[in-house]
Protein backbone atom coordinates (compact mmCIF):
# COMPACT_ATOMS: atom_id res chain seq x y z
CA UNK A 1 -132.34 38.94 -64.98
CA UNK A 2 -132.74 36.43 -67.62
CA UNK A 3 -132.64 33.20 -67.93
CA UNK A 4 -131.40 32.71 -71.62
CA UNK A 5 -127.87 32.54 -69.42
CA UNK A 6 -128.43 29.32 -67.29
CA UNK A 7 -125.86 26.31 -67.86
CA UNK A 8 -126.81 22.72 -66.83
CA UNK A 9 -124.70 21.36 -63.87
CA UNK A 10 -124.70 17.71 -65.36
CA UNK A 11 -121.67 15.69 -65.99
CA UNK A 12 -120.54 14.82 -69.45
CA UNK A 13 -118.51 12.04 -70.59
CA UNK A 14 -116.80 11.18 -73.39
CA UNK A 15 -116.03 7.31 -74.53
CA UNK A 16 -116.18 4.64 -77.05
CA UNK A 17 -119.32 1.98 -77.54
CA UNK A 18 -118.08 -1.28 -76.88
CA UNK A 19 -122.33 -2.71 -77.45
CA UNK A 20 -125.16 -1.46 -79.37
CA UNK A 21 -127.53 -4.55 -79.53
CA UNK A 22 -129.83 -2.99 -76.90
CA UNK A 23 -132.61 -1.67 -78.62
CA UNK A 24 -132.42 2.04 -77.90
CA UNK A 25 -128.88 1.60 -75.67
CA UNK A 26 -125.21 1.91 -75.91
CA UNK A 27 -122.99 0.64 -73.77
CA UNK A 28 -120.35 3.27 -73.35
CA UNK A 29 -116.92 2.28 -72.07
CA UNK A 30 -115.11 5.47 -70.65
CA UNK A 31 -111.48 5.43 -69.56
CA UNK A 32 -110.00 8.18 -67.11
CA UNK A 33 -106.15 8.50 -65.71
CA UNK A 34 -105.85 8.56 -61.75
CA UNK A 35 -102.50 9.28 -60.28
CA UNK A 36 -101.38 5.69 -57.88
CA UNK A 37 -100.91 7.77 -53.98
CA UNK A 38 -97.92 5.65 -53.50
CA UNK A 39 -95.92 4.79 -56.55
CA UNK A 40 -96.90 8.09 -58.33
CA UNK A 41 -97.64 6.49 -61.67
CA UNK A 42 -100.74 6.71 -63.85
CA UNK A 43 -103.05 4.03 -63.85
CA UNK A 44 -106.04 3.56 -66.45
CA UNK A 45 -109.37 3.41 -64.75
CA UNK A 46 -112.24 1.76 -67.08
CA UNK A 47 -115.91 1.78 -66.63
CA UNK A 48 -118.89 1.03 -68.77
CA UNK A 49 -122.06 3.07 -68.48
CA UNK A 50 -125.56 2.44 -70.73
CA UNK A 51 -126.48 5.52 -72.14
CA UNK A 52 -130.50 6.14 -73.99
CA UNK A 53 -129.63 5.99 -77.96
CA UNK A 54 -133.41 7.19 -79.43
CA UNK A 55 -132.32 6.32 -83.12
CA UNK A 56 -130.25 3.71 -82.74
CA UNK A 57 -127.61 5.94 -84.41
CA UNK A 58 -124.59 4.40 -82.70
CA UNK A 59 -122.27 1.43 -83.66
CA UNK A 60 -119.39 -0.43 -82.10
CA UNK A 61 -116.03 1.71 -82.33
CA UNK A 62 -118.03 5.10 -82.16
CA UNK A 63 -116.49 7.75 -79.77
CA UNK A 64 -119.48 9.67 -78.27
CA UNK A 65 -120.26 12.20 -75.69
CA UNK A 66 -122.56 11.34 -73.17
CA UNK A 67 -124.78 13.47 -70.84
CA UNK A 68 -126.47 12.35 -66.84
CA UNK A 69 -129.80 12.30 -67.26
CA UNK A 70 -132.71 11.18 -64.79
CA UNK A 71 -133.04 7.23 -64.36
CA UNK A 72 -134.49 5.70 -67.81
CA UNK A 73 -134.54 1.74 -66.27
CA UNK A 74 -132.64 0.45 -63.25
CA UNK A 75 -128.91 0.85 -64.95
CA UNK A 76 -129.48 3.36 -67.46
CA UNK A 77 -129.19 7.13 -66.19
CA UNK A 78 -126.97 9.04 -69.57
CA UNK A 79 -127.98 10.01 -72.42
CA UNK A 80 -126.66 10.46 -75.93
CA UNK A 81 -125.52 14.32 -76.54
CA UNK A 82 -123.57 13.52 -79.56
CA UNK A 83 -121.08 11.41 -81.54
CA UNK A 84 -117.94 12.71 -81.87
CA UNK A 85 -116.06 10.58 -84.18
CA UNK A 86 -117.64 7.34 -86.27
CA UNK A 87 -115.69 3.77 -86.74
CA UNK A 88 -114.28 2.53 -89.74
């Protein structure tokens, strides 16, 4: 068998950078839709996760795809796969 097959098991996340002025991080803010178990209605969860930017590449208003990684500092454990769609 070969291993030219193998997919990675890690999450990916897509979301837009609401800070860049970390040198080298993005703060990424990613929204998701859970169902409310009582009232049936959609609520909009929000959460903000620092992700490692190597080339400072990213701005404010980007939407980018982010990958887990292993812990880079105490918060920071995503990485930058790619950016999907620059601001104006």
């Amino acid at each position: 068998m070969s291993n030219s097959g193998k997919t990675s098991n890690k999450r990916t996340l897509v979301g837009f950078v609401v800070s860049d002025k970390n040198d080298k991080t993005i703060v990424v803010r990613v929204e998701t839709l859970v169902k409310h178990p009582v009232l049936k209605k959609y609520i909009r969860r929000r959460k903000k996760f620092m992700a490692h930017d190597p080339n400072n590449e990213c701005h404010i208003g980007d939407k980018v795809q982010i990958v887990e990684s292993r812990p880079l500092s105490a918060r920071k454990n995503w990485h930058l796969m790619k950016i999907i769609e620059r601001a104006l």
